[in-house]
Protein backbone atom coordinates (compact mmCIF):
# COMPACT_ATOMS: atom_id res chain seq x y z
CA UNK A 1 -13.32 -35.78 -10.47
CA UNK A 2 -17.15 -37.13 -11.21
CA UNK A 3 -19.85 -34.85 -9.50
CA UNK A 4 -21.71 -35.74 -6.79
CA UNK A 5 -24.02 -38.37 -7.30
CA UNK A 6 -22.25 -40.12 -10.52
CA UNK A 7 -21.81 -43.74 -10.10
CA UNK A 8 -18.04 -44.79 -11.12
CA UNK A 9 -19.81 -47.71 -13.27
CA UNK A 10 -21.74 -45.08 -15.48
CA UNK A 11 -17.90 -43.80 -16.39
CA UNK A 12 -16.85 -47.25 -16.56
CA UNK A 13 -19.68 -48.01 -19.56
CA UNK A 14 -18.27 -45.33 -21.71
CA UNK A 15 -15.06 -46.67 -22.04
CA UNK A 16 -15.42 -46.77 -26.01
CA UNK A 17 -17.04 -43.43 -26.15
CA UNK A 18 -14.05 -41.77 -24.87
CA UNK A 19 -11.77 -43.93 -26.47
CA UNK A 20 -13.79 -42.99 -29.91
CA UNK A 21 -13.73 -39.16 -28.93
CA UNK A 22 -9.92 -39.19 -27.60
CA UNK A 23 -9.04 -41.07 -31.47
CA UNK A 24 -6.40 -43.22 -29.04
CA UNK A 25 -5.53 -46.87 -30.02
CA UNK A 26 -6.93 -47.69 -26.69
CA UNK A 27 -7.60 -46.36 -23.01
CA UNK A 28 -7.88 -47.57 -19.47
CA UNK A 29 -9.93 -46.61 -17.04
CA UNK A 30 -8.41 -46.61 -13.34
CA UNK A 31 -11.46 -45.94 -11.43
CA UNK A 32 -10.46 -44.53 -8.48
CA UNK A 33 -7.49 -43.78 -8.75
CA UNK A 34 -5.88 -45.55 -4.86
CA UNK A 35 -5.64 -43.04 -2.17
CA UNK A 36 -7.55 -39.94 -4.30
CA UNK A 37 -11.20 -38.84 -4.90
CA UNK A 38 -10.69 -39.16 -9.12
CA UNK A 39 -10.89 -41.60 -11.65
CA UNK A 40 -7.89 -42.12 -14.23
CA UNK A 41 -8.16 -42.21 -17.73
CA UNK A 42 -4.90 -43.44 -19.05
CA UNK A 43 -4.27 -42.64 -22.74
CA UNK A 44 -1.47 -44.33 -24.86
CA UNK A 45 1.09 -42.02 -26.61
CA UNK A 46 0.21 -41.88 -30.81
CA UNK A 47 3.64 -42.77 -31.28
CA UNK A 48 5.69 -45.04 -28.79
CA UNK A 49 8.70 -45.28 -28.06
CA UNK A 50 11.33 -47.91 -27.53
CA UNK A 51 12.78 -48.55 -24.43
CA UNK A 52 16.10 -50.08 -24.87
CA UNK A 53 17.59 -52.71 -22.53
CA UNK A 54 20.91 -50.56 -22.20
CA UNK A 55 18.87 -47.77 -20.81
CA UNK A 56 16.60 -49.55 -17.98
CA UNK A 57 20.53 -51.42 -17.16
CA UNK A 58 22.77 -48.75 -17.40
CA UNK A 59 20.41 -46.82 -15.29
CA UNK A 60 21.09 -45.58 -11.44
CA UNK A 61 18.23 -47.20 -10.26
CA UNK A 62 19.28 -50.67 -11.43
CA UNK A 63 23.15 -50.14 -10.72
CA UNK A 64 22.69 -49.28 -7.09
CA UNK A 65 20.00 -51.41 -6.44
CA UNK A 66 19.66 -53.64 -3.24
CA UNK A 67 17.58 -56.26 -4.21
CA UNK A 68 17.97 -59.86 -3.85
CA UNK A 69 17.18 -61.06 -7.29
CA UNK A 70 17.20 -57.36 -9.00
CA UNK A 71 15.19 -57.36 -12.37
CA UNK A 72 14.71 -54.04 -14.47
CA UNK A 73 11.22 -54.89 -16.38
CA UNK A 74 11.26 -51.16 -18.60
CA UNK A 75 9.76 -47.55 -18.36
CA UNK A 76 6.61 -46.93 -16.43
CA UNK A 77 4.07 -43.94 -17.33
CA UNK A 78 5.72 -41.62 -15.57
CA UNK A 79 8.92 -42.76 -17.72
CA UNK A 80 11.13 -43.93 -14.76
CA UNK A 81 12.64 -47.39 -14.82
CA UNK A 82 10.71 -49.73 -12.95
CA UNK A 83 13.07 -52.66 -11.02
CA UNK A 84 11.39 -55.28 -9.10
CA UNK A 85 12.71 -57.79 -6.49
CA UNK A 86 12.07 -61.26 -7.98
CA UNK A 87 13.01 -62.61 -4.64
CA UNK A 88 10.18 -61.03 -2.61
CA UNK A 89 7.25 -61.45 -5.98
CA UNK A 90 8.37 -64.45 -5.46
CA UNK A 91 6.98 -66.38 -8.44
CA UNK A 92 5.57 -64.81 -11.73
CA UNK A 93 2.95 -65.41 -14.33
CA UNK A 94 3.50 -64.29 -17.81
CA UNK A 95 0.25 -64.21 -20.37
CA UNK A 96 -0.31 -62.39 -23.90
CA UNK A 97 -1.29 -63.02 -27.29
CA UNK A 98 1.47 -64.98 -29.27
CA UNK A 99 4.05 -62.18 -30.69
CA UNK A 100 3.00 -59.27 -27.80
CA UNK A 101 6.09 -59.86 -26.56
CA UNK A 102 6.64 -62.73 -23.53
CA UNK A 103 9.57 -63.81 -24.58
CA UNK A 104 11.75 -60.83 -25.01
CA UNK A 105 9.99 -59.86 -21.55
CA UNK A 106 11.50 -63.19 -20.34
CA UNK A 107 14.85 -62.26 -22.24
CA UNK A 108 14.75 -59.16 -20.14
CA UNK A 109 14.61 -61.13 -16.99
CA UNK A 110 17.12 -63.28 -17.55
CA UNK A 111 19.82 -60.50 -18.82
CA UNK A 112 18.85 -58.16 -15.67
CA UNK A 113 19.73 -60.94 -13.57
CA UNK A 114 22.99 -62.09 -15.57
CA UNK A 115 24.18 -58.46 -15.24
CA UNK A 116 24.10 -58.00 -11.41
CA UNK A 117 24.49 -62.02 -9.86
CA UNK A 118 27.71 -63.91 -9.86
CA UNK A 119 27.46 -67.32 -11.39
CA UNK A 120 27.95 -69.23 -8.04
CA UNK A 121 24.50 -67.04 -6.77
CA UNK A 122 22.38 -67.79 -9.09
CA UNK A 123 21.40 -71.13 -11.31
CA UNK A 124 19.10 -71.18 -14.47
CA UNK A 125 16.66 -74.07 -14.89
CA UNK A 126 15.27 -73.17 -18.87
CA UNK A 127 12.20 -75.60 -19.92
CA UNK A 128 11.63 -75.03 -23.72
CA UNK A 129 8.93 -77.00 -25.56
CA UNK A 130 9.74 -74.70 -28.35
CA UNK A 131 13.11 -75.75 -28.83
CA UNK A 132 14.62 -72.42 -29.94
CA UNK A 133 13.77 -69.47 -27.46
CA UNK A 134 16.30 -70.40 -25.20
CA UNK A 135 18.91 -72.27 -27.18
CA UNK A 136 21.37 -69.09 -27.02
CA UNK A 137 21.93 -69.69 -23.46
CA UNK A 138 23.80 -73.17 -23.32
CA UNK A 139 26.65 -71.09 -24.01
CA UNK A 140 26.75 -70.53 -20.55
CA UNK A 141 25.51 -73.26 -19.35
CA UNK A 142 28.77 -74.11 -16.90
CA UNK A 143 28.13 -70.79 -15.69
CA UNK A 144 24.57 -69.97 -15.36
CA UNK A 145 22.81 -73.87 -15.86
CA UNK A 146 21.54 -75.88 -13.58
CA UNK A 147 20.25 -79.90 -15.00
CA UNK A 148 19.71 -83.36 -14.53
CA UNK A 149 23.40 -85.36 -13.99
CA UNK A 150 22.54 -87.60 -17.06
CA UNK A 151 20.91 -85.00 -19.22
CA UNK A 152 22.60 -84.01 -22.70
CA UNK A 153 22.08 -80.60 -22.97
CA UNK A 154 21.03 -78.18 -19.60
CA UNK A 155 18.14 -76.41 -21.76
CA UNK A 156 15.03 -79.02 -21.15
CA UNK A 157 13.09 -79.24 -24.69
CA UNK A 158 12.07 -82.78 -24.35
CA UNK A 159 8.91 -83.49 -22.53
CA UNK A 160 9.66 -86.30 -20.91
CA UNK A 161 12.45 -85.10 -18.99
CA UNK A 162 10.31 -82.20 -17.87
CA UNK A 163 8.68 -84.13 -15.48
CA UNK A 164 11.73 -85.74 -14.03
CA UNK A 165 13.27 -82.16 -13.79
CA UNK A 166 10.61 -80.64 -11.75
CA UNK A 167 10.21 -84.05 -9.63
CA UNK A 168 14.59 -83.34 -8.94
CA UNK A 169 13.51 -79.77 -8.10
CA UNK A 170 11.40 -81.12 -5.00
CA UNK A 171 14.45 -82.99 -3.95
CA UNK A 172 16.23 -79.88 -3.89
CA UNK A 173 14.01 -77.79 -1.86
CA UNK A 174 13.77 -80.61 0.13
CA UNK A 175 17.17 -81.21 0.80
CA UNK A 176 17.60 -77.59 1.36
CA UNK A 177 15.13 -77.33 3.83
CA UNK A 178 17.04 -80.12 5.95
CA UNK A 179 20.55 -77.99 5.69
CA UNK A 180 18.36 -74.31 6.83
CA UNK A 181 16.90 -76.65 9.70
CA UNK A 182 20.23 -78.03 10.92
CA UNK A 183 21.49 -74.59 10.03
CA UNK A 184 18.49 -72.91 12.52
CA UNK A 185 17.70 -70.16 10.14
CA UNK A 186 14.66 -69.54 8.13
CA UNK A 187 15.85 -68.47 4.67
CA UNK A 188 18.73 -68.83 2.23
CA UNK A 189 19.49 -65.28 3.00
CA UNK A 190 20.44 -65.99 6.16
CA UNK A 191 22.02 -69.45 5.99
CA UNK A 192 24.53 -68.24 3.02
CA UNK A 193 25.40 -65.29 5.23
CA UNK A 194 26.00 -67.31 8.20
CA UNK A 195 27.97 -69.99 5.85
CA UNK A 196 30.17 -66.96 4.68
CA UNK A 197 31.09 -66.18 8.08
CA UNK A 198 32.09 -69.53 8.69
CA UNK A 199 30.05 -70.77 11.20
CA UNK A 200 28.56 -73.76 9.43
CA UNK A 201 30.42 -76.54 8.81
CA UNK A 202 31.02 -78.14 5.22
CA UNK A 203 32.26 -82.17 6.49
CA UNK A 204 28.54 -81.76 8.03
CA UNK A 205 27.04 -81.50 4.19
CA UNK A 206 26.84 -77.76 4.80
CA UNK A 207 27.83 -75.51 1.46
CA UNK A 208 26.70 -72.25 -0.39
CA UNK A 209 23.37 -72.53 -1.58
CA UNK A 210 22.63 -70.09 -4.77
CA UNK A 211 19.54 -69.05 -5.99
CA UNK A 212 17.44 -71.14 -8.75
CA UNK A 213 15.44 -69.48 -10.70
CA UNK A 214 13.37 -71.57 -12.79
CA UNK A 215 11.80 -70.35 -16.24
CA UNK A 216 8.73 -72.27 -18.80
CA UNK A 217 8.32 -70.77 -22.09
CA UNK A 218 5.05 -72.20 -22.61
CA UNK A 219 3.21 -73.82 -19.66
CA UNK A 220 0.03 -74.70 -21.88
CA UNK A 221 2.17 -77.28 -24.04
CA UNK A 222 4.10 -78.94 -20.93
CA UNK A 223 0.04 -78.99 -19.17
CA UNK A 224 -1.71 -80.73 -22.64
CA UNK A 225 1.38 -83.05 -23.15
CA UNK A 226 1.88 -84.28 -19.46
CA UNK A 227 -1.14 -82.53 -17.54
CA UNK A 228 -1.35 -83.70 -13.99
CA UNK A 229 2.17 -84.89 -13.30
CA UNK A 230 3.56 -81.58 -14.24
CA UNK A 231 0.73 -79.25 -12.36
CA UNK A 232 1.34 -81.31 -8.98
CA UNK A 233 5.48 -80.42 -9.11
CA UNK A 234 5.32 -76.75 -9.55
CA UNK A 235 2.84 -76.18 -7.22
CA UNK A 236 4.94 -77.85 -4.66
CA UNK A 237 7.83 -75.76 -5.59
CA UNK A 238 5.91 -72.31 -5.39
CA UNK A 239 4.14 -73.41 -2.48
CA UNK A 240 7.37 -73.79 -0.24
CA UNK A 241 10.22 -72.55 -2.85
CA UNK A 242 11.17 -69.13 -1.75
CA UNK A 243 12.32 -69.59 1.63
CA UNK A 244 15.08 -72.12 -0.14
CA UNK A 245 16.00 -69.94 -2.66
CA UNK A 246 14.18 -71.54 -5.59
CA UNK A 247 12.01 -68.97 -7.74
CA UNK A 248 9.57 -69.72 -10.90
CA UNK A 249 8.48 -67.47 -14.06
CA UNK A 250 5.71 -69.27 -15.90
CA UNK A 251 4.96 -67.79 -19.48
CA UNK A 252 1.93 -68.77 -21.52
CA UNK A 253 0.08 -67.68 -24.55
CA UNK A 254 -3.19 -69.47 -23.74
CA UNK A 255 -4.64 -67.85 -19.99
CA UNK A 256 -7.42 -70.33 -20.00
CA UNK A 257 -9.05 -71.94 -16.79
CA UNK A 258 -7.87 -75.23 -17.51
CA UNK A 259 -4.12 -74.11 -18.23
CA UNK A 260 -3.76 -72.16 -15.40
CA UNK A 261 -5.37 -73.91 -12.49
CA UNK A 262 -6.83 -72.20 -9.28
CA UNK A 263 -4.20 -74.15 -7.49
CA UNK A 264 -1.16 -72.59 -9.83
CA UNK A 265 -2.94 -69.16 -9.12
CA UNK A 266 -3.07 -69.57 -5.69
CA UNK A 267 0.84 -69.86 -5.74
CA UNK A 268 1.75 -66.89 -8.62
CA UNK A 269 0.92 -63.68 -6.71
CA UNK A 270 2.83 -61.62 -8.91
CA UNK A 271 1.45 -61.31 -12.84
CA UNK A 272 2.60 -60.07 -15.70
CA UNK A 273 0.03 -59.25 -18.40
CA UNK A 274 0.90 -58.05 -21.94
CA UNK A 275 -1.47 -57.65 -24.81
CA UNK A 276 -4.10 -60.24 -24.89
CA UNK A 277 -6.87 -60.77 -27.49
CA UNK A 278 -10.28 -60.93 -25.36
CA UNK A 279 -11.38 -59.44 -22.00
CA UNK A 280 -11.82 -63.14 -20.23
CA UNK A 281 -8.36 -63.87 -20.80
CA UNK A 282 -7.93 -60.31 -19.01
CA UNK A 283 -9.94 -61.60 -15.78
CA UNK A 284 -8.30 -64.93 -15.73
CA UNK A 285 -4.18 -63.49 -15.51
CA UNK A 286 -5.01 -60.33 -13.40
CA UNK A 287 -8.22 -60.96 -12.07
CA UNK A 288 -9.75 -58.12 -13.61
CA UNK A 289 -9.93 -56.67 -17.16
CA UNK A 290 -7.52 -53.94 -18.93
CA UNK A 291 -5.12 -56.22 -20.46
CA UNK A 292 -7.42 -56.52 -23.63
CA UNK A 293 -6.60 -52.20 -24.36
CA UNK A 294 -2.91 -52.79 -24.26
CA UNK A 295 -1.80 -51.77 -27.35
CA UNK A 296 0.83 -54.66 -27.87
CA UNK A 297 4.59 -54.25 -28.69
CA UNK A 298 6.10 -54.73 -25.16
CA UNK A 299 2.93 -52.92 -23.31
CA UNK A 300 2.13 -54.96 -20.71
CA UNK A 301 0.40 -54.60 -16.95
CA UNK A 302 2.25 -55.55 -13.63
CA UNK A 303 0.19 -57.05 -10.82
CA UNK A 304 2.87 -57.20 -7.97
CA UNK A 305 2.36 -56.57 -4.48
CA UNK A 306 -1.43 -56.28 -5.08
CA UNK A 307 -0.95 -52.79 -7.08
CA UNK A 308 -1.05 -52.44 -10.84
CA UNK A 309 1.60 -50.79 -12.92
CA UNK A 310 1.35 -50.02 -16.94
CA UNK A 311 5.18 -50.77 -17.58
CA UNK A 312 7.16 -50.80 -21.32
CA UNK A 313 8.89 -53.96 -21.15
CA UNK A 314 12.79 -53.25 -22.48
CA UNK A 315 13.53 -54.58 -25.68
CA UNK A 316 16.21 -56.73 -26.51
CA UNK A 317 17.38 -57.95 -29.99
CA UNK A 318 18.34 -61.46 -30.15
CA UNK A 319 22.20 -60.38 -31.25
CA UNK A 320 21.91 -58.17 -27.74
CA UNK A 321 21.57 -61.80 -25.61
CA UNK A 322 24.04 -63.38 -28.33
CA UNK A 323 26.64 -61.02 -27.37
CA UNK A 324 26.08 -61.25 -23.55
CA UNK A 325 26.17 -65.22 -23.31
CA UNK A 326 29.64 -64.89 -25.79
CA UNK A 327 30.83 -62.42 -23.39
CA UNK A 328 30.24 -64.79 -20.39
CA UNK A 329 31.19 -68.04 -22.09
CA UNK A 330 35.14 -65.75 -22.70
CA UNK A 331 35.55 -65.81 -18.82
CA UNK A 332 36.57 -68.88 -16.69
CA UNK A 333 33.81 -71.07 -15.75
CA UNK A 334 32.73 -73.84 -13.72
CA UNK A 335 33.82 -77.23 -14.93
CA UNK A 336 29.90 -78.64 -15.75
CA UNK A 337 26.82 -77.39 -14.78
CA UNK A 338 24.92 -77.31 -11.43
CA UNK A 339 23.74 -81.02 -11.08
CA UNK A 340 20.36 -81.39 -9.80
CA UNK A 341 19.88 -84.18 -7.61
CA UNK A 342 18.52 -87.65 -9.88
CA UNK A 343 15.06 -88.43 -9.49
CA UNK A 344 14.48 -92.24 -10.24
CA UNK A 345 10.35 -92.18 -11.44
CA UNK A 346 8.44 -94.55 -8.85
CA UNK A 347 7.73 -98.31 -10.26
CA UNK A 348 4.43 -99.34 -9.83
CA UNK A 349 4.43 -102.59 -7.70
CA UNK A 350 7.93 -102.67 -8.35
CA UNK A 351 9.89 -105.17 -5.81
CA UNK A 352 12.75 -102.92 -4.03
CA UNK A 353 14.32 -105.81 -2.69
CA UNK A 354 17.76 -106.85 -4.10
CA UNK A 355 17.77 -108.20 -7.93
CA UNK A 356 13.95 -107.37 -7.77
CA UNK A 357 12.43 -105.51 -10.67
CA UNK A 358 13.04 -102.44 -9.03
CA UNK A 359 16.37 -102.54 -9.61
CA UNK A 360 17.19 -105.20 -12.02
CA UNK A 361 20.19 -107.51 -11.44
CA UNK A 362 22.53 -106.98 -8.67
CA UNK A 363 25.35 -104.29 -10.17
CA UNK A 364 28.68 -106.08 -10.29
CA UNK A 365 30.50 -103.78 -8.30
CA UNK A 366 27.98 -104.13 -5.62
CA UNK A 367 30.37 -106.52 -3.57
CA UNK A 368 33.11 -104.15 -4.15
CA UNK A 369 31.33 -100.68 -3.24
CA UNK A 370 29.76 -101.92 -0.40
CA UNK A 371 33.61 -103.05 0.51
CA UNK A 372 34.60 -99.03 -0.34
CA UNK A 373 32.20 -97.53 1.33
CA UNK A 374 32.68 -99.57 4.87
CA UNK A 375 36.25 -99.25 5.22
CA UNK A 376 36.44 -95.71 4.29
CA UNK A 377 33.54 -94.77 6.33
CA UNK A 378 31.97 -92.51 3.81
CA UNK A 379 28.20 -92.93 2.36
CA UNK A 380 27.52 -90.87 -0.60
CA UNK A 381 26.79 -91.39 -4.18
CA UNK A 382 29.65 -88.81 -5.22
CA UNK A 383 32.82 -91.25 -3.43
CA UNK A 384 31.43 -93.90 -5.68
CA UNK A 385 31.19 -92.16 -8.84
CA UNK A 386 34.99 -90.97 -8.20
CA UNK A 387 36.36 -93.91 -7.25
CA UNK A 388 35.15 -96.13 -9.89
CA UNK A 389 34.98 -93.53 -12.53
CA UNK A 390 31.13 -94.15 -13.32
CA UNK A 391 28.18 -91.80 -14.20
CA UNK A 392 26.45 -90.67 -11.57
CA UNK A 393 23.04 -93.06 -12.49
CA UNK A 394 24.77 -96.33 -12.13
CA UNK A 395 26.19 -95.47 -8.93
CA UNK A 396 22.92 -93.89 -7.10
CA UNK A 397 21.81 -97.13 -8.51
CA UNK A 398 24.42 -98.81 -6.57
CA UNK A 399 24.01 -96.82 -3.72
CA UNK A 400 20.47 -98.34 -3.50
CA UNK A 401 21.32 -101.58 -3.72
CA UNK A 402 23.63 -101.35 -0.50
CA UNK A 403 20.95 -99.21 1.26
CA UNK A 404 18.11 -101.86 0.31
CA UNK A 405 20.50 -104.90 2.02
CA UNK A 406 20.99 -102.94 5.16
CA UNK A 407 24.58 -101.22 5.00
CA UNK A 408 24.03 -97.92 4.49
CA UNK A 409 21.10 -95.52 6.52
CA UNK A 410 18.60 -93.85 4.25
CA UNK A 411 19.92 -89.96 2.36
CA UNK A 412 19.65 -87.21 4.35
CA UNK A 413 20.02 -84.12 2.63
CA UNK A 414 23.20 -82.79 1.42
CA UNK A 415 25.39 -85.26 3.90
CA UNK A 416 26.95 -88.43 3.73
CA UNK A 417 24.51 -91.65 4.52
CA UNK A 418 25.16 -93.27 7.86
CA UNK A 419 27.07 -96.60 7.84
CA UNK A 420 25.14 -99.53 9.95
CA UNK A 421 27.48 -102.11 9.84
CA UNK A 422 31.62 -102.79 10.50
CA UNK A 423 33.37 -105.44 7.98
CA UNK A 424 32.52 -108.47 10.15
CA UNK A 425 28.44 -107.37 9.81
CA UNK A 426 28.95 -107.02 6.00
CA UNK A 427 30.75 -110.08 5.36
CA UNK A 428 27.42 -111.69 6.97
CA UNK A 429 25.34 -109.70 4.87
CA UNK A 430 27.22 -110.21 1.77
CA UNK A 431 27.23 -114.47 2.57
CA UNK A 432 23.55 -114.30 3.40
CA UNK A 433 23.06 -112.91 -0.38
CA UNK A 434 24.68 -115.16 -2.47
């Protein structure tokens, strides 16, 4: 406790005086400490120790937790296991020096989440631009994986799908938002409860909506490869995303101004900060410095809630998430992955009428489909693509062919599209086309 009279920022300037005297790979000064009259000197342990992912899991704190989206992060100074609430952060900013440890932090995410949420709760969508952090998980992907319907693989390395994938993400929370509206109820929370009780109806579109929790490896490669178009996507989804569900973790080696906008900021309340190499870097992930005295390996800081915790991240070994994703891929699955809904990328001055370059020729099952879809009075893509056995491009194709000649009403959301016309109004449609 300083004396009367001594400034806090004369302490604060002799940060490498005590640090010299104290012989410790490096300190941090909490000055004051919240809610007492003292100022903190926090001094790292000469040897550390290990906190292993079976202890922060096995442990009673992460067993009988309540949380929405539960995630058990490590050991704080005090040696407890810290467990956070991804659901209320609600997105998250990861930044250190390459090899501090991000992605075995992000590892540690994604295996507290596996262990406590069912595979119909929760949905993965993994960008990679590294092509190998998360290739152990499409194992599960018809479990945990959520992609594109004409996308190979459910783990997104390539960078032009990246864009698409975030662009379907918008149409998600969009189309969400139109099923919690109809539904009257302001979260996902409450509309899957209210779904469970059976008081929303599924031939109305209505179904259970699981959480999506969406996870970049390394922003600052998708934001010099694609810049703008991928900023403007993720902002939208943190901006409105956790009412419907939809969470992000961005990770990033590089916490530079022009990486990680004011705008991306703005949206990422929570931060996660391990070891990084100068004191800038510091003030641009938590808005103040500290993270430069880390002393690496999994030591990281935890801005969350507008406090800041000194946390151990867990460690996992890579045979660890190998074993879990085997493990999962032994038990009965779903029969493909969640399917996003398609985004088609905007043509400029492309002509949206029928056989214009928007679309290209008229499909030949357009006669035929529009035929289907009248007589059996139901609008959607999905009808199509079972009934004529066809992927599910060529038949959103279709379906905006008959929308653009005035058959079918525009989407809404999760239900079917509203039919305009009987069979006596299409047959003068389909004459006044040919």
């Amino acid at each position: 406790m300083p004396s009367d009279g001594i400034r806090i920022s004369k302490i604060r300037n002799l940060e490498d005086d005590i640090m010299m005297y104290l012989s410790a790979k490096g300190i941090r000064i909490i000055a004051p400490i919240p809610g007492k009259g003292a100022i903190g000197i926090e001094v790292p342990n000469k040897e550390p120790q290990t906190v292993s992912i079976r202890s922060v899991i096995a442990s009673k704190k992460f067993q009988e937790s309540r949380y929405h989206l539960p995630v058990a992060l490590g050991a704080t100074i005090a040696n407890d296991v810290y467990v956070a609430d991804l659901a209320k952060m609600p997105h998250l900013l990861v930044a250190g020096a390459t090899g501090q440890g991000k992605s075995v932090g992000l590892n540690v995410i994604i295996a507290s989440l596996l262990y406590k949420k069912h595979p119909s709760e929760l949905k993965f969508v993994m960008i990679d631009p590294k092509a190998v952090e998360f290739s152990l998980y499409s194992k599960i992907e018809n479990h945990y994986l959520a992609k594109l319907p004409d996308a190979e693989e459910a783990i997104v390395t390539d960078m032009k799908k990246v864009v698409n994938t975030l662009n379907s993400l918008c149409i998600e929370m969009d189309n969400r938002y139109n099923l919690l509206k109809d539904a009257g109820v302001r979260s996902v929370e409450e509309y899957n409860a209210k779904f469970i009780s059976r008081r929303l109806n599924p031939e109305k579109g209505h179904k259970y909506m699981p959480y999506i929790v969406v996870i970049v490896d390394e922003f600052a490669d998708l934001i010099m490869s694609t810049g703008k178009e991928v900023e403007s996507p993720v902002c939208r989804v943190a901006q409105k995303g956790r009412a419907a569900g939809m969470h992000m973790i961005i990770a990033t080696q590089r916490p530079s101004t022009n990486v990680l906008t004011g705008t991306i900021k703005a949206n990422f309340p929570s931060r996660m900060a391990f070891k990084v190499s100068q004191m800038v870097d510091s003030r641009t992930i938590l808005d103040r410095p500290g993270a430069q005295h880390l002393i690496g390996k999994g030591d990281m800081l935890l801005l969350n809630g507008g406090e800041i915790d000194r946390i151990q991240c867990a460690f996992i070994k890579t045979e660890e998430v190998e074993s879990i994703c085997d493990c999962i891929n032994s038990q009965t699955g779903f029969v493909h992955p969640y399917l996003l809904p398609e985004y088609i990328p905007e043509v400029d001055g492309g002509d949206t009428s029928i056989g214009g370059p928007g679309f290209g020729d008229r499909d030949s099952l357009f006669e035929e489909a529009a035929r289907f879809i009248v007589n059996s009075g139901v609008g959607s893509t999905s009808s199509l693509q079972r009934h004529y056995q066809i992927g599910y491009n060529r038949a959103g194709r279709l379906m905006d062919q008959i929308e653009a000649a005035g058959i079918v009403g525009p989407s809404t959301g999760g239900k079917p599209r509203q039919i305009l016309v009987d069979t006596i109004g299409l047959d003068q449609i389909l004459s006044s086309l040919e």
